[in-house]
N, C-alpha and C. Protein backbone atom coordinates (compact mmCIF):
# COMPACT_ATOMS: atom_id res chain seq x y z
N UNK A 1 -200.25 -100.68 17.72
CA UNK A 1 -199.92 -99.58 16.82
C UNK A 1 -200.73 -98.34 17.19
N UNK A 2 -201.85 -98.74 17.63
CA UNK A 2 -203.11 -97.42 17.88
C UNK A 2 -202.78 -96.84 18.92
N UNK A 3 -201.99 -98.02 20.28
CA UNK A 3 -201.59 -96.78 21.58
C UNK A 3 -200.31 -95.71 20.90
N UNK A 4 -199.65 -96.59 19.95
CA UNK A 4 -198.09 -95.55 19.51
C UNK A 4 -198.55 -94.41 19.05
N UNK A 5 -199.29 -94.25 18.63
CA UNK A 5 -199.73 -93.20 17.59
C UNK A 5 -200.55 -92.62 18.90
N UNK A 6 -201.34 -92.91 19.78
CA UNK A 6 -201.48 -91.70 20.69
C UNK A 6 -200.76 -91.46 21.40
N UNK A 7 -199.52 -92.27 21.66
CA UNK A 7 -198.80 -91.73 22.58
C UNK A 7 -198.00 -90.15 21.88
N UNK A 8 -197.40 -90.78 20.50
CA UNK A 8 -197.40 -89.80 19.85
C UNK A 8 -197.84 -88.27 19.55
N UNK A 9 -199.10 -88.54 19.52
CA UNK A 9 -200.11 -87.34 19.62
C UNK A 9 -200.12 -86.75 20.70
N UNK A 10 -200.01 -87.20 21.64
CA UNK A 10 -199.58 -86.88 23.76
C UNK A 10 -198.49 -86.32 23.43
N UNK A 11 -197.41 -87.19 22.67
CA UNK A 11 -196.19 -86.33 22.95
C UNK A 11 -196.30 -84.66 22.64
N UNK A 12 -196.80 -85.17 20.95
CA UNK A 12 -196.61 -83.57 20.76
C UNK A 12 -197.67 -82.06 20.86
N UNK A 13 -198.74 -82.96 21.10
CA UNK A 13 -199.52 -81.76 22.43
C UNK A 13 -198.39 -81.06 23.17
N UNK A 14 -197.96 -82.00 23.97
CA UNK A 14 -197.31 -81.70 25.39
C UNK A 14 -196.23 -80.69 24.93
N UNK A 15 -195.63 -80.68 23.43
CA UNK A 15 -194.21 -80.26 23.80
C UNK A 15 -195.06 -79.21 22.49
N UNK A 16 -196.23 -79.28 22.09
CA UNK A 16 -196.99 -77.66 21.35
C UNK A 16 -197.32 -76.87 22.58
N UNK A 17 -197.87 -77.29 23.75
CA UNK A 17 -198.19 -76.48 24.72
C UNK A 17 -196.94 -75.82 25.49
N UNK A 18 -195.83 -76.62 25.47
CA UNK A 18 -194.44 -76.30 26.04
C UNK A 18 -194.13 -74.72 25.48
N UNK A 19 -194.13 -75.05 24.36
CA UNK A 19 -193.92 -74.00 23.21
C UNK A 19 -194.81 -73.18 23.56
N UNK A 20 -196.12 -73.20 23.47
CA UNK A 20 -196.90 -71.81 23.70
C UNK A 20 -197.10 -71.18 24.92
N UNK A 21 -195.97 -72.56 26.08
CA UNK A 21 -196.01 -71.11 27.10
C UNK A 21 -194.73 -70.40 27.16
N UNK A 22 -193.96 -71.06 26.61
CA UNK A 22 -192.38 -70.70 26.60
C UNK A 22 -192.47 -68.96 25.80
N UNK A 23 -193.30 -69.32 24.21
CA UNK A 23 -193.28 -68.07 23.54
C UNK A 23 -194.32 -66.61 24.68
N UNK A 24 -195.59 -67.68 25.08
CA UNK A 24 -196.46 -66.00 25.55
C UNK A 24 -195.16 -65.66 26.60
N UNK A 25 -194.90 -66.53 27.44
CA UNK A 25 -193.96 -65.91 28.50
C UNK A 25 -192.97 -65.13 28.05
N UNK A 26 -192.06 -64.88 27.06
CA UNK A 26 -191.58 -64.02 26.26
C UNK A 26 -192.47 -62.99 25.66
N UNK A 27 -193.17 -63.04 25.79
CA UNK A 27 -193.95 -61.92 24.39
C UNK A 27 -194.40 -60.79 26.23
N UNK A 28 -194.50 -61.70 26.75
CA UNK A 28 -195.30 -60.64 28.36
C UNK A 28 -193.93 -59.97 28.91
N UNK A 29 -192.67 -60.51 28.87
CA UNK A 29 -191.78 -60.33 29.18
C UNK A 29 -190.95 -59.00 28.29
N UNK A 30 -191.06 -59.23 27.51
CA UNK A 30 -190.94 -58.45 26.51
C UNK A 30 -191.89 -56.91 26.56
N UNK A 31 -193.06 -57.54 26.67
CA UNK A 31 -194.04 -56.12 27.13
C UNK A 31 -193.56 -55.65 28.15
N UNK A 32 -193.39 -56.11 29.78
CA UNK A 32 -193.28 -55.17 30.39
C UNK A 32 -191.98 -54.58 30.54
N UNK A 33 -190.59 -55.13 30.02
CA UNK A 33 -189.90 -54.82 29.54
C UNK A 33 -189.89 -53.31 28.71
N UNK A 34 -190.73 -53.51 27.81
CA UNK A 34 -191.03 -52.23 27.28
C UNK A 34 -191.76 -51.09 28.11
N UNK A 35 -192.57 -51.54 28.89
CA UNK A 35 -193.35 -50.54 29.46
C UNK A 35 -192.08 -49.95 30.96
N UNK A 36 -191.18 -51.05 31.03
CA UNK A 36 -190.62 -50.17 32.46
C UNK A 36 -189.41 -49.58 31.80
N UNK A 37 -188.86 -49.58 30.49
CA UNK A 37 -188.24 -48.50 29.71
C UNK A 37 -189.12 -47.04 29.42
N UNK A 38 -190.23 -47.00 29.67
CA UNK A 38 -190.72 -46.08 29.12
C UNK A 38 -191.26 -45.47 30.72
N UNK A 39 -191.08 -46.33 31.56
CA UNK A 39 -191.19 -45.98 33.45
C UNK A 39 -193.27 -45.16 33.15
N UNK A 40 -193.90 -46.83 32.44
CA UNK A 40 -195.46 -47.07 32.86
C UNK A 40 -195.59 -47.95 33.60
N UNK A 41 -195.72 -48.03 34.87
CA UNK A 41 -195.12 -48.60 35.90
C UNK A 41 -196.82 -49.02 35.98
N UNK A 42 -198.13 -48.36 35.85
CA UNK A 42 -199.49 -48.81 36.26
C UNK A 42 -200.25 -49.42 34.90
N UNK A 43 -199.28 -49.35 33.73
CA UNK A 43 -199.89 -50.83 32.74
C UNK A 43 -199.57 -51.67 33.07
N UNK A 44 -197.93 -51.97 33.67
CA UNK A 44 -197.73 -53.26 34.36
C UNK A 44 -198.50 -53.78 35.02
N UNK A 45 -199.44 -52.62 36.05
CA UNK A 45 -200.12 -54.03 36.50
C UNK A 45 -201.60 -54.03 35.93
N UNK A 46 -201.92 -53.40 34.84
CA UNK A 46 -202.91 -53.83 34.41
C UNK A 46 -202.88 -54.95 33.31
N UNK A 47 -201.37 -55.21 32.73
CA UNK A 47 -201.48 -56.30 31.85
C UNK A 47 -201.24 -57.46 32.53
N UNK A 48 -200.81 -57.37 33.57
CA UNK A 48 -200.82 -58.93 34.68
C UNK A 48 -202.12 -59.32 35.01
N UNK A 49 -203.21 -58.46 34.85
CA UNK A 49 -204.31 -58.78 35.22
C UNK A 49 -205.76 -59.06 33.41
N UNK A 50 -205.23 -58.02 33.05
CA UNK A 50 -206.13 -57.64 32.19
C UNK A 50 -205.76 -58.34 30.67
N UNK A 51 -206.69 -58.98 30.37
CA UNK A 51 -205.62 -59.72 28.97
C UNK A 51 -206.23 -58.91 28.05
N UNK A 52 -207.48 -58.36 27.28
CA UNK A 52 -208.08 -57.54 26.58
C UNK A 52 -206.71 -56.28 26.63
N UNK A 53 -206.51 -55.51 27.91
CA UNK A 53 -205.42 -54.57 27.94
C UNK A 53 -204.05 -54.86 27.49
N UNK A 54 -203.56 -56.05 27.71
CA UNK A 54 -202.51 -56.60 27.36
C UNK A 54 -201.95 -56.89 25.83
N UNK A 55 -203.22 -57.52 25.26
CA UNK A 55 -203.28 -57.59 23.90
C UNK A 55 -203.10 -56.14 22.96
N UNK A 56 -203.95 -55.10 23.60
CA UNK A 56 -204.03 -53.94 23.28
C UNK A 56 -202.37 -53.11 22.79
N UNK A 57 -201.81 -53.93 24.54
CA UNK A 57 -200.52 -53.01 24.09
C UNK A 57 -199.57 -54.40 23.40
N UNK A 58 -199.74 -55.22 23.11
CA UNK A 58 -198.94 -56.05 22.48
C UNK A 58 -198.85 -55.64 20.73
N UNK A 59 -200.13 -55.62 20.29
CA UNK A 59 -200.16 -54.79 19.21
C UNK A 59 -199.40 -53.39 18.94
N UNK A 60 -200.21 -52.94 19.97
CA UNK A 60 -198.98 -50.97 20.12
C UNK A 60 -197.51 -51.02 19.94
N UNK A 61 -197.29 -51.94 20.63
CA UNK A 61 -195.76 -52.89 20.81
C UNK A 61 -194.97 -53.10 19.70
N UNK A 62 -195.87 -53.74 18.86
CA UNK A 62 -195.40 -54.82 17.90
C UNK A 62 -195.16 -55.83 18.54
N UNK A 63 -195.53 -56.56 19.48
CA UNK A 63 -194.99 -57.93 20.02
C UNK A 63 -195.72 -58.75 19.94
């Protein structure tokens, strides 16, 4: 019964982490999305690098 229940717990790690890369990968996607509508072509590459900057404009964003 004790392995089911961790396997369990494995499972749904695995498919919470699925989820939180599925959503950031949207939310980044979404940013630079926004930024190459607005043709800021050198935040792009500072939010590929910079996560402090990234966050910055995710807020600005709303995203």
């Amino acid at each position: 019964m004790c392995e089911y229940i961790d396997f369990l717990e494995a499972r749904g790690e695995a498919r919470g982490e699925e989820r939180g890369i599925t959503i950031g990968e949207t939310r980044l996607g979404n940013l630079i999305q926004a930024l190459l509508k607005e043709k800021k072509f050198s935040e792009i590459d500072a939010v590929s690098t910079n996560r402090k900057r990234r966050h910055e404009l995710y807020k600005q964003y709303g995203i």
